[in-house]
PDB file of N, CA and C in Angstrom:
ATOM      1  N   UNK A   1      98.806 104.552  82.430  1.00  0.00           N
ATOM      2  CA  UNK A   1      97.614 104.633  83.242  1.00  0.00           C
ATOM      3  C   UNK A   1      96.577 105.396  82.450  1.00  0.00           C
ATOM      4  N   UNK A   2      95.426 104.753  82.596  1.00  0.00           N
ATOM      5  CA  UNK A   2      94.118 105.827  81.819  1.00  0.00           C
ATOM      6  C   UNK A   2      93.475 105.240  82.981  1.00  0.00           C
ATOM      7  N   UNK A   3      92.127 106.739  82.601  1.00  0.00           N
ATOM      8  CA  UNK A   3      90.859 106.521  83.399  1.00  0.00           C
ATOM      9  C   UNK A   3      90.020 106.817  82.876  1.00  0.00           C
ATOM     10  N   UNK A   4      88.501 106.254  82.169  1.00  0.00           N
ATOM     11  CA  UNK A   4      87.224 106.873  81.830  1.00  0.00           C
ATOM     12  C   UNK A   4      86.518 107.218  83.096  1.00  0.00           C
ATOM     13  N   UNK A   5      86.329 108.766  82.697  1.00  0.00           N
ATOM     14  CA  UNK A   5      85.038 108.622  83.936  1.00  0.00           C
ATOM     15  C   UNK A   5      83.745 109.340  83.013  1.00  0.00           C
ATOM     16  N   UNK A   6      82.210 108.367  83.854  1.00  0.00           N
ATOM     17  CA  UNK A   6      81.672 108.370  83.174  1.00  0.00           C
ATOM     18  C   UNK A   6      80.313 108.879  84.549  1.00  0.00           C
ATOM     19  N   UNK A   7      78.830 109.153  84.250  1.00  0.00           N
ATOM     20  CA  UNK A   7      78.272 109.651  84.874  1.00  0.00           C
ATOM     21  C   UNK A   7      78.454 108.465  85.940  1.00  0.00           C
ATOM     22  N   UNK A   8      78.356 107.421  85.884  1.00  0.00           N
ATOM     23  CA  UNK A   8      77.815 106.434  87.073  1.00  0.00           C
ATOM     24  C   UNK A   8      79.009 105.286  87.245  1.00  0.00           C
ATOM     25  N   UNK A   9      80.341 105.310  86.777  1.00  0.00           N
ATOM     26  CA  UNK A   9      81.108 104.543  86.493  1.00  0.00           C
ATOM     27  C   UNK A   9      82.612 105.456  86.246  1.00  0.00           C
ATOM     28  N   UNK A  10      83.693 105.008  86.935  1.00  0.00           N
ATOM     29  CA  UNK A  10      85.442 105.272  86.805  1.00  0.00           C
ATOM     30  C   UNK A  10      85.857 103.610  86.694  1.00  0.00           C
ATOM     31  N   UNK A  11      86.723 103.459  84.949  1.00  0.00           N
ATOM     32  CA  UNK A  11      87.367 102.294  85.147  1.00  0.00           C
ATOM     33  C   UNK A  11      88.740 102.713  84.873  1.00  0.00           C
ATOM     34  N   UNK A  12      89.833 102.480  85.709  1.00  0.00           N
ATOM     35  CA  UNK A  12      90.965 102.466  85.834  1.00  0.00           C
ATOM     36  C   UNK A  12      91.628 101.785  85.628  1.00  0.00           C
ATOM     37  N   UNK A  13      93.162 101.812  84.446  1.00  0.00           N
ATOM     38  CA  UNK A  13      94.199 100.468  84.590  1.00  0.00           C
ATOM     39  C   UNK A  13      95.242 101.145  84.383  1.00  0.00           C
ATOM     40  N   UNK A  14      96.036 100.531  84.734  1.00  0.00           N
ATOM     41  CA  UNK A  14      97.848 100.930  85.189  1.00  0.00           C
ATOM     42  C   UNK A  14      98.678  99.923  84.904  1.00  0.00           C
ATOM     43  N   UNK A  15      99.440  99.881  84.000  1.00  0.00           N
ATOM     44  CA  UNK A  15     100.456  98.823  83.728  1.00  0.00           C
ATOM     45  C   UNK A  15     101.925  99.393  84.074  1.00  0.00           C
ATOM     46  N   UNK A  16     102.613  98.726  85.283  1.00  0.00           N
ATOM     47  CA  UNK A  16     103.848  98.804  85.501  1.00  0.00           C
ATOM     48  C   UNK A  16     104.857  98.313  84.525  1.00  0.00           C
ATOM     49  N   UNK A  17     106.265  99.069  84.648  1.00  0.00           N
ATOM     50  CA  UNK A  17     107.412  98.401  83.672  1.00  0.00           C
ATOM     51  C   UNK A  17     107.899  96.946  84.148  1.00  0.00           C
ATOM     52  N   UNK A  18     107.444  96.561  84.557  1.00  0.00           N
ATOM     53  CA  UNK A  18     107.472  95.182  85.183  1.00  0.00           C
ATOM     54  C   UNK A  18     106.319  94.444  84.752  1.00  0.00           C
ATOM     55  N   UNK A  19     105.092  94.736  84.250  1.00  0.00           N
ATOM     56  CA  UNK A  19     104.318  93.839  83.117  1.00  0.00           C
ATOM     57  C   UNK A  19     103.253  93.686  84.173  1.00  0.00           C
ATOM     58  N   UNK A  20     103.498  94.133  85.558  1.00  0.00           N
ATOM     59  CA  UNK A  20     101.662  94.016  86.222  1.00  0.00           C
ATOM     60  C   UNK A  20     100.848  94.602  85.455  1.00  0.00           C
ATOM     61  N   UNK A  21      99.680  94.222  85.857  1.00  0.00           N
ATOM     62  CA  UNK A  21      98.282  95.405  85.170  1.00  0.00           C
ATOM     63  C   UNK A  21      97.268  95.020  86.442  1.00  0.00           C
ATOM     64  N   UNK A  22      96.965  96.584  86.420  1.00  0.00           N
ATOM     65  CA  UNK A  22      95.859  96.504  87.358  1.00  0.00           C
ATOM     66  C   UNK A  22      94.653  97.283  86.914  1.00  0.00           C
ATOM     67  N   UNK A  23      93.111  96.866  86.956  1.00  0.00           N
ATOM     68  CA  UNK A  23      91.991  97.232  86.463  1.00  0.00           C
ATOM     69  C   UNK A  23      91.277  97.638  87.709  1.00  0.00           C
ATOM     70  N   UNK A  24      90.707  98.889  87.875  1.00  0.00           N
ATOM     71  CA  UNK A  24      89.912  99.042  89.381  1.00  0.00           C
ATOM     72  C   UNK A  24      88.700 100.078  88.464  1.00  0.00           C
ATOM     73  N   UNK A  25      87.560  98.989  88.831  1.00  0.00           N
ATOM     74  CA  UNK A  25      86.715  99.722  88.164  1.00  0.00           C
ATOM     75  C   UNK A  25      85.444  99.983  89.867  1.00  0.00           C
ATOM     76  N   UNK A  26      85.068 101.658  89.851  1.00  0.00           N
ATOM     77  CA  UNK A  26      83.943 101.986  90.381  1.00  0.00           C
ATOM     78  C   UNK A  26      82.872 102.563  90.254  1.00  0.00           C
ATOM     79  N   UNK A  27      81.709 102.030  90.800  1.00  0.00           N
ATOM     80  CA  UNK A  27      80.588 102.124  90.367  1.00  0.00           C
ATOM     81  C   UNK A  27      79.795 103.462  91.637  1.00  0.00           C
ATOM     82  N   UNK A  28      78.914 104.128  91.183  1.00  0.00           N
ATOM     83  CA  UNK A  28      78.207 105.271  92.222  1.00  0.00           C
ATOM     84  C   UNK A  28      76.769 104.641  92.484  1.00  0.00           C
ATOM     85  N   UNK A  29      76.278 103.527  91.310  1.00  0.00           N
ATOM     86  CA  UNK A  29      74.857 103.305  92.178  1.00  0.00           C
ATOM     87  C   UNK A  29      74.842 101.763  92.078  1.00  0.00           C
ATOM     88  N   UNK A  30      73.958 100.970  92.386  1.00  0.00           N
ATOM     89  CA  UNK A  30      73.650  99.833  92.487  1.00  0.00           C
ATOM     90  C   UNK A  30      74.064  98.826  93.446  1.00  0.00           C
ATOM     91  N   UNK A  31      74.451  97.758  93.101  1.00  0.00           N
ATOM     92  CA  UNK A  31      75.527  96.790  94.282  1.00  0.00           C
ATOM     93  C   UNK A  31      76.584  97.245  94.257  1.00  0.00           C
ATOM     94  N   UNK A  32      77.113  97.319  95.514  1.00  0.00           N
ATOM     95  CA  UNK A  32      78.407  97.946  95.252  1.00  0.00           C
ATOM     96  C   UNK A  32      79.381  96.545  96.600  1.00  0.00           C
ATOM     97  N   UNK A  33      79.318  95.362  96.035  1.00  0.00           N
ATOM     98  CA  UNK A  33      80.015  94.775  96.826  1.00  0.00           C
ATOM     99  C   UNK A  33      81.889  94.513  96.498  1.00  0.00           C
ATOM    100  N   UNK A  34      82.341  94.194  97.438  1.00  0.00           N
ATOM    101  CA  UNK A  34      83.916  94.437  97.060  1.00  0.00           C
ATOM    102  C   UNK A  34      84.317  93.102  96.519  1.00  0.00           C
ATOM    103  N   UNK A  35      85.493  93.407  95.973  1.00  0.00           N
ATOM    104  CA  UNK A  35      86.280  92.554  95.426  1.00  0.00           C
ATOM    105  C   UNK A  35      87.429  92.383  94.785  1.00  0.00           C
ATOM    106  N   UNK A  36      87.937  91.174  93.786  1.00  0.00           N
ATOM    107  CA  UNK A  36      88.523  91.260  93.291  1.00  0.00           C
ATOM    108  C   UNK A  36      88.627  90.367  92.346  1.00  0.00           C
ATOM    109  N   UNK A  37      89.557  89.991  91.205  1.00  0.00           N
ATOM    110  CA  UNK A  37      89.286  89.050  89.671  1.00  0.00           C
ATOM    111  C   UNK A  37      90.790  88.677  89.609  1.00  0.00           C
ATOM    112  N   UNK A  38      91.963  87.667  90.400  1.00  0.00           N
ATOM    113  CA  UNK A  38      92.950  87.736  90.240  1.00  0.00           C
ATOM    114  C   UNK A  38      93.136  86.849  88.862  1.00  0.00           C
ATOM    115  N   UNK A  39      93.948  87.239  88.036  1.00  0.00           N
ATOM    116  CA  UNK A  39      94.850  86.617  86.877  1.00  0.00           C
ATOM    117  C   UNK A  39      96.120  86.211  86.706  1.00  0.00           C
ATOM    118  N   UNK A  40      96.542  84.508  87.204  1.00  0.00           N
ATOM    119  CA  UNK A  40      97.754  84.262  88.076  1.00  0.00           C
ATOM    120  C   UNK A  40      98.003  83.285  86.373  1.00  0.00           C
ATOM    121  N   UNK A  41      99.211  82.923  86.368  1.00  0.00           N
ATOM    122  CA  UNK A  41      99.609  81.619  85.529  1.00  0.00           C
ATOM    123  C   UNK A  41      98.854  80.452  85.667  1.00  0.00           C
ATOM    124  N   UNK A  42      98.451  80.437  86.778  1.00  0.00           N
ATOM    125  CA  UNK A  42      97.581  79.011  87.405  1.00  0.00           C
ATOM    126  C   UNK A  42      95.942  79.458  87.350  1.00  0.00           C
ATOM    127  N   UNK A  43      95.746  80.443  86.744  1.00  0.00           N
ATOM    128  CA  UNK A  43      93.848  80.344  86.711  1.00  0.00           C
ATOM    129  C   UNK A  43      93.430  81.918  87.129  1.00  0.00           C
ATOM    130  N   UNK A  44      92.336  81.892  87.020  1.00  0.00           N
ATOM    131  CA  UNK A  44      91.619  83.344  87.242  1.00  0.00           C
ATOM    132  C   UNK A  44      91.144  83.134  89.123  1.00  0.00           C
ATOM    133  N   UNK A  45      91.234  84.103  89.739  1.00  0.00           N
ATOM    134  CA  UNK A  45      90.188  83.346  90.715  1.00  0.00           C
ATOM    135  C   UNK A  45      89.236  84.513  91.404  1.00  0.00           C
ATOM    136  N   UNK A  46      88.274  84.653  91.763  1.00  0.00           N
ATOM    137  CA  UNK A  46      87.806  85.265  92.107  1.00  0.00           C
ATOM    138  C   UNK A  46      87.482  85.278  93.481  1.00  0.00           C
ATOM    139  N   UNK A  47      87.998  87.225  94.213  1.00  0.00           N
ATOM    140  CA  UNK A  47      88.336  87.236  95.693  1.00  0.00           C
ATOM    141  C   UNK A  47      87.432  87.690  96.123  1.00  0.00           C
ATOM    142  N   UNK A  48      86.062  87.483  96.906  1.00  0.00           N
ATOM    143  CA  UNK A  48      84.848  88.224  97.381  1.00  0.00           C
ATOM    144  C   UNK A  48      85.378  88.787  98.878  1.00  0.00           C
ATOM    145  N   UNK A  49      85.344  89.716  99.202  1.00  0.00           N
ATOM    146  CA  UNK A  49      85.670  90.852 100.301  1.00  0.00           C
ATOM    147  C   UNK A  49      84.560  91.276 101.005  1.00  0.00           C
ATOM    148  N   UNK A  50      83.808  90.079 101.871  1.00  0.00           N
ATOM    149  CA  UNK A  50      82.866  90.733 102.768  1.00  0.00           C
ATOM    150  C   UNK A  50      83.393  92.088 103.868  1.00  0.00           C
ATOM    151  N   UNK A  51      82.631  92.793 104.049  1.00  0.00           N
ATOM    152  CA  UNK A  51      82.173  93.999 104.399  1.00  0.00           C
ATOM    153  C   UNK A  51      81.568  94.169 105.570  1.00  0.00           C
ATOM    154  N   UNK A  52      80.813  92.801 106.550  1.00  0.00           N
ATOM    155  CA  UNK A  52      80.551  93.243 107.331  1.00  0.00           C
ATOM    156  C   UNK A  52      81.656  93.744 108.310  1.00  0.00           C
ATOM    157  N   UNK A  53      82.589  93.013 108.569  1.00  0.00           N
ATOM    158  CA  UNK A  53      83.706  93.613 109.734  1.00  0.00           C
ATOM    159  C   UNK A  53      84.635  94.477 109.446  1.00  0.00           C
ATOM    160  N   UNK A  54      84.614  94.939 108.000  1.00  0.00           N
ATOM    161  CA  UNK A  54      85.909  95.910 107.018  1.00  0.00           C
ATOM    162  C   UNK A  54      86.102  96.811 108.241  1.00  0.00           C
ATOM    163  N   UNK A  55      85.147  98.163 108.306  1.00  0.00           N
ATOM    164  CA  UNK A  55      85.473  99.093 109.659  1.00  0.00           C
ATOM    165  C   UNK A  55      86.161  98.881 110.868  1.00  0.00           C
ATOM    166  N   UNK A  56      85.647  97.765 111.077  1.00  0.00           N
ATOM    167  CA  UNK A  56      86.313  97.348 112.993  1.00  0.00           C
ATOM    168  C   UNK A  56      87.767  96.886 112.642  1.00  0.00           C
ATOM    169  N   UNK A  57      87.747  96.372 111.616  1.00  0.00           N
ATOM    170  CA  UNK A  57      89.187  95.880 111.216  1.00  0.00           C
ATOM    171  C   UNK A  57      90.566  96.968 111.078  1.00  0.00           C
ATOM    172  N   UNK A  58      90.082  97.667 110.026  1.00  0.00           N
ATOM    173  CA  UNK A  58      90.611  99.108 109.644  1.00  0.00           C
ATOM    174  C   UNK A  58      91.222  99.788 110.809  1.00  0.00           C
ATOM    175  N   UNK A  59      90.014 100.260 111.901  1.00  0.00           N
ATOM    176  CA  UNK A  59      90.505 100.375 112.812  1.00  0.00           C
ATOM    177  C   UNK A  59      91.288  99.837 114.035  1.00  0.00           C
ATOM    178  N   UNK A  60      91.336  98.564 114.170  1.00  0.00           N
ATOM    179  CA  UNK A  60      92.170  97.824 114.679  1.00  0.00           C
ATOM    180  C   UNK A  60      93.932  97.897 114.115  1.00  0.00           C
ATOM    181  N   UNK A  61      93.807  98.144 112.829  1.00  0.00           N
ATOM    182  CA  UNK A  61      95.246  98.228 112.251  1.00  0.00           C
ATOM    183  C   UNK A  61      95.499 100.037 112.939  1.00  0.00           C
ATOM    184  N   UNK A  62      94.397 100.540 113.022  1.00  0.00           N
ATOM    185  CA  UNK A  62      95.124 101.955 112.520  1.00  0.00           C
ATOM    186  C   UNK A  62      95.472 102.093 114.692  1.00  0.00           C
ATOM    187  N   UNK A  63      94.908 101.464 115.751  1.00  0.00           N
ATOM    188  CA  UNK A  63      95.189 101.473 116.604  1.00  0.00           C
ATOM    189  C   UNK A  63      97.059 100.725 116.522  1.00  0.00           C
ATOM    190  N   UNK A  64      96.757  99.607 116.263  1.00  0.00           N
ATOM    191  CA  UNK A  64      98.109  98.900 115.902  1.00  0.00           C
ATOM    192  C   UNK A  64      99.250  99.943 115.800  1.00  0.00           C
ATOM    193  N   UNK A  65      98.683 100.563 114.505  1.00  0.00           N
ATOM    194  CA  UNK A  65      99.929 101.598 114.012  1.00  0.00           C
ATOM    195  C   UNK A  65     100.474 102.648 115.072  1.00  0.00           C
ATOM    196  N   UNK A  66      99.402 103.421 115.751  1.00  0.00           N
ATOM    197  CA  UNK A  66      99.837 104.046 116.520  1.00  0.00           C
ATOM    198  C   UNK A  66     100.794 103.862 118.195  1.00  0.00           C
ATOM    199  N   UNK A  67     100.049 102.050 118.243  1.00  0.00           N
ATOM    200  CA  UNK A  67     100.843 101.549 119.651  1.00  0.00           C
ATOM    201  C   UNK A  67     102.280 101.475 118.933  1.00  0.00           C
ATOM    202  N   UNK A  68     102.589 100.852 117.675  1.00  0.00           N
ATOM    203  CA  UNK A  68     103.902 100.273 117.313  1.00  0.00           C
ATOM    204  C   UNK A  68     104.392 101.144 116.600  1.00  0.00           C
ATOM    205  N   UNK A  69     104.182 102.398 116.418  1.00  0.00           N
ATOM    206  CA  UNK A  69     104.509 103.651 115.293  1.00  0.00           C
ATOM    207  C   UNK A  69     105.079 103.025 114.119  1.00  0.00           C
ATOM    208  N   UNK A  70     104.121 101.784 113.930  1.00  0.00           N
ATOM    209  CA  UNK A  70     104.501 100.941 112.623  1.00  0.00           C
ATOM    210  C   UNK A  70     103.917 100.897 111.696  1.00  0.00           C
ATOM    211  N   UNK A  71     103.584 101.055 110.244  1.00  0.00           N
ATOM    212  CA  UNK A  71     102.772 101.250 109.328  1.00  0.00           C
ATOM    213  C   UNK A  71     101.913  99.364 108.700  1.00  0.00           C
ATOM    214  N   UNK A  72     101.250  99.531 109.054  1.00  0.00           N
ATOM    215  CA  UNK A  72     100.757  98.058 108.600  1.00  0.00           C
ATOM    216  C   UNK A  72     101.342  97.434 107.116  1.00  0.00           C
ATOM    217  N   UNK A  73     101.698  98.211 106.141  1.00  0.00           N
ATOM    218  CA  UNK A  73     102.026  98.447 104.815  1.00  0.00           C
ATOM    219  C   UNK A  73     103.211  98.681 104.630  1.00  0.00           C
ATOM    220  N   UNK A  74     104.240  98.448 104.125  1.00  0.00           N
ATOM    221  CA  UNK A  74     105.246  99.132 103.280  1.00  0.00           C
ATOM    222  C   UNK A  74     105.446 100.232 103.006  1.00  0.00           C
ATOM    223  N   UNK A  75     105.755 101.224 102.904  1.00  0.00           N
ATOM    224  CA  UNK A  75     105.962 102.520 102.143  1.00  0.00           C
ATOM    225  C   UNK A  75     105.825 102.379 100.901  1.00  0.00           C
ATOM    226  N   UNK A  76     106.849 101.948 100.485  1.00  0.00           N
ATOM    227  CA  UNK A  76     106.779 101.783  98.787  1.00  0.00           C
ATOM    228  C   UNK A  76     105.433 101.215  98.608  1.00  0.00           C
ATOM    229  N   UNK A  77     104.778 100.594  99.147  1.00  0.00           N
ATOM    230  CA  UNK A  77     103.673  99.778  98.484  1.00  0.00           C
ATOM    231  C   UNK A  77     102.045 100.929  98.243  1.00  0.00           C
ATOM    232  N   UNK A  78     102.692 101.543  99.772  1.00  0.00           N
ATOM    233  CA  UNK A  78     101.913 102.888  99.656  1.00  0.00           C
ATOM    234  C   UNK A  78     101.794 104.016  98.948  1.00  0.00           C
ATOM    235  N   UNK A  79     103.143 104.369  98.342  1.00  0.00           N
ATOM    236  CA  UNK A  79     103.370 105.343  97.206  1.00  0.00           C
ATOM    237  C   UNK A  79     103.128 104.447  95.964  1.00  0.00           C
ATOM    238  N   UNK A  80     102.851 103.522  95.505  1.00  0.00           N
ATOM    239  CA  UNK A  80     102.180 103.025  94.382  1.00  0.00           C
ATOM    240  C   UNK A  80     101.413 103.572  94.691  1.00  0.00           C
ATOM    241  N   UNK A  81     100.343 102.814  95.404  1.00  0.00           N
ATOM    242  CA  UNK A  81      98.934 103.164  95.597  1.00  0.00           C
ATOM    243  C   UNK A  81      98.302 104.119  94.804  1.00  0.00           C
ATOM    244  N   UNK A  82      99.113 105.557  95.933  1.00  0.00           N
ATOM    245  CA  UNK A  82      98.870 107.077  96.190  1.00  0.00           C
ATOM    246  C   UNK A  82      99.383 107.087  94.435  1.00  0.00           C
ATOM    247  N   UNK A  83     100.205 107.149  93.753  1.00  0.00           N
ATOM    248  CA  UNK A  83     100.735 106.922  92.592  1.00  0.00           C
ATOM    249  C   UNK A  83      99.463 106.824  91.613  1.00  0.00           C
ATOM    250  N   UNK A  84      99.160 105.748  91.946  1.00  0.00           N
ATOM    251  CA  UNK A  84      97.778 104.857  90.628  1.00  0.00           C
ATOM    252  C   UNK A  84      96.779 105.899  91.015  1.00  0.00           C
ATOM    253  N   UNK A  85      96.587 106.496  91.781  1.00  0.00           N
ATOM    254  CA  UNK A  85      95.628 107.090  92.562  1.00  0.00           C
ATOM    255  C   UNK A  85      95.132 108.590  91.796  1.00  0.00           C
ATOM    256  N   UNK A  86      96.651 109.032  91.782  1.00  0.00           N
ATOM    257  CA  UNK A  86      96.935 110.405  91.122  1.00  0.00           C
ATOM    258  C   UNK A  86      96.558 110.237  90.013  1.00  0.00           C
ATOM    259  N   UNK A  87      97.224 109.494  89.353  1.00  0.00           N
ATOM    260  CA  UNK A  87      97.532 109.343  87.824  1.00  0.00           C
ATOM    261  C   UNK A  87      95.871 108.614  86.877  1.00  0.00           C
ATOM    262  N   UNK A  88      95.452 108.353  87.825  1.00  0.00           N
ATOM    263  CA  UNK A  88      93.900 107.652  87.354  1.00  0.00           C
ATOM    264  C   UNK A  88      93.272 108.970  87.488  1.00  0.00           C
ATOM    265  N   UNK A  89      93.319 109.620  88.161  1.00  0.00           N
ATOM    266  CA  UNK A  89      92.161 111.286  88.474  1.00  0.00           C
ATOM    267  C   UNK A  89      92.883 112.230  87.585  1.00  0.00           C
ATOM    268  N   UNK A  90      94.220 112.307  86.882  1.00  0.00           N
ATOM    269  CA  UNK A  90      95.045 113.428  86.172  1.00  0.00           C
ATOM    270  C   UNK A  90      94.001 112.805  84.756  1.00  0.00           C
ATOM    271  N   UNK A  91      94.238 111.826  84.394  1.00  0.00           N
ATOM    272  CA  UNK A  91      93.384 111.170  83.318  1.00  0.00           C
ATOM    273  C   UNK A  91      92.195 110.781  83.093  1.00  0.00           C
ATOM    274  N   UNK A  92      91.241 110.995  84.166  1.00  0.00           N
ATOM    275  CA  UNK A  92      89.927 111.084  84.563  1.00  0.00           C
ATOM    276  C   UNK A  92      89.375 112.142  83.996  1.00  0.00           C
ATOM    277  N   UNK A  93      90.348 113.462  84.439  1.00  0.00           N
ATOM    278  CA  UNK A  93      90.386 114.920  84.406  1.00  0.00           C
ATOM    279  C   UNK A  93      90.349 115.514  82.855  1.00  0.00           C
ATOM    280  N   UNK A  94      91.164 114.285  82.251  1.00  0.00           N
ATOM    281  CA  UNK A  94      92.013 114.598  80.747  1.00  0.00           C
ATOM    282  C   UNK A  94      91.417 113.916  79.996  1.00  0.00           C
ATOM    283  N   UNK A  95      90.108 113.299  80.301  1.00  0.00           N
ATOM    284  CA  UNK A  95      89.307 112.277  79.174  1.00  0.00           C
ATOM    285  C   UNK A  95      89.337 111.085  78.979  1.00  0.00           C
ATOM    286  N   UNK A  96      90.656 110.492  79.712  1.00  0.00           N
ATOM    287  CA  UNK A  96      90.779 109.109  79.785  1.00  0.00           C
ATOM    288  C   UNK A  96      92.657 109.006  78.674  1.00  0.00           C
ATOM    289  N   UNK A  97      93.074 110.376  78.744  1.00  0.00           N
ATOM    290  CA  UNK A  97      94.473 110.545  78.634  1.00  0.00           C
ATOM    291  C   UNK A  97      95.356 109.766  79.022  1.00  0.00           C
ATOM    292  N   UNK A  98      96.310 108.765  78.553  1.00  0.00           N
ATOM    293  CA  UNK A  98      97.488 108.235  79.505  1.00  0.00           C
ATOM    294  C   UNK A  98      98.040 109.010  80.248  1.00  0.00           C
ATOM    295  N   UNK A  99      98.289 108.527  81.530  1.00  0.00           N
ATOM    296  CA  UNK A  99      99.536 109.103  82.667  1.00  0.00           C
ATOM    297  C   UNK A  99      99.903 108.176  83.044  1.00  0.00           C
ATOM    298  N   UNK A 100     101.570 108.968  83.269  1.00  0.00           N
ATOM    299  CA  UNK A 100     102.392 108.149  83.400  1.00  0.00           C
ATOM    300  C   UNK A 100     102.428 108.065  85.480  1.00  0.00           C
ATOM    301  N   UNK A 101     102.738 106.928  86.006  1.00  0.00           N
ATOM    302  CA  UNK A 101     102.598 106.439  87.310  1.00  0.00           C
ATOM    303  C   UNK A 101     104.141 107.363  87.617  1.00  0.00           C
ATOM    304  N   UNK A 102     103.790 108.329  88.329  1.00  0.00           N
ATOM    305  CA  UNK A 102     104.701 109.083  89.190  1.00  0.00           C
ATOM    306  C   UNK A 102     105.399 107.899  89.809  1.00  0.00           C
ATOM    307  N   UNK A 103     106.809 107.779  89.490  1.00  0.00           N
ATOM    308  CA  UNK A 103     107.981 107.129  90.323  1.00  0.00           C
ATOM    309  C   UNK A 103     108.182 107.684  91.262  1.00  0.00           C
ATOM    310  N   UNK A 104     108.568 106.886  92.523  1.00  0.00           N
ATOM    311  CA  UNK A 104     109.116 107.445  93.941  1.00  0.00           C
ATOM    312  C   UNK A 104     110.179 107.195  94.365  1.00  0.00           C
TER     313      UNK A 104
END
């Protein structure tokens, strides 16, 4: 895992021992619309993530969770996350240092 951070820009990537790679790059000014750039065997494709309903949604899961004391997510999928999360800001911190993705 490395991270540059830069005045107006954090780009992040994380390669698992399993050969994923993930790139999460963020920006502090300009367009800031969501997304994503998947890279499958079968083609690139690109995932646009409108925004108007993101909030109402969010919260609809997080009501969910609490009627079904069920996590919308996985655990494990969540300690990646929190994982890439750490390890991108330890190396943010460190200049753009490798870290290694805390196992859980």
């Amino acid at each position: 895992m490395t991270c540059t951070h830069e005045k107006d820009v954090d780009v992040a990537t994380g390669q698992w021992k399993d050969g994923r790679v993930a790139t999460v790059r963020g920006i502090r000014q300009g367009r800031s619309d969501y997304g994503a750039l998947a890279f499958t065997e079968k083609g690139v494709y690109p995932v646009p993530i409108r925004t108007a309903y993101i909030y109402r949604e969010l919260v609809k899961k997080i009501v969910e969770m609490f009627e079904t004391k069920k996590s919308p997510l996985d655990i494990h999928e969540t300690l990646e996350i929190v994982a890439f999360i750490e390890a991108a800001n330890k190396s943010g911190s460190n200049h753009g240092a490798g870290e290694e993705l805390a196992s859980r």
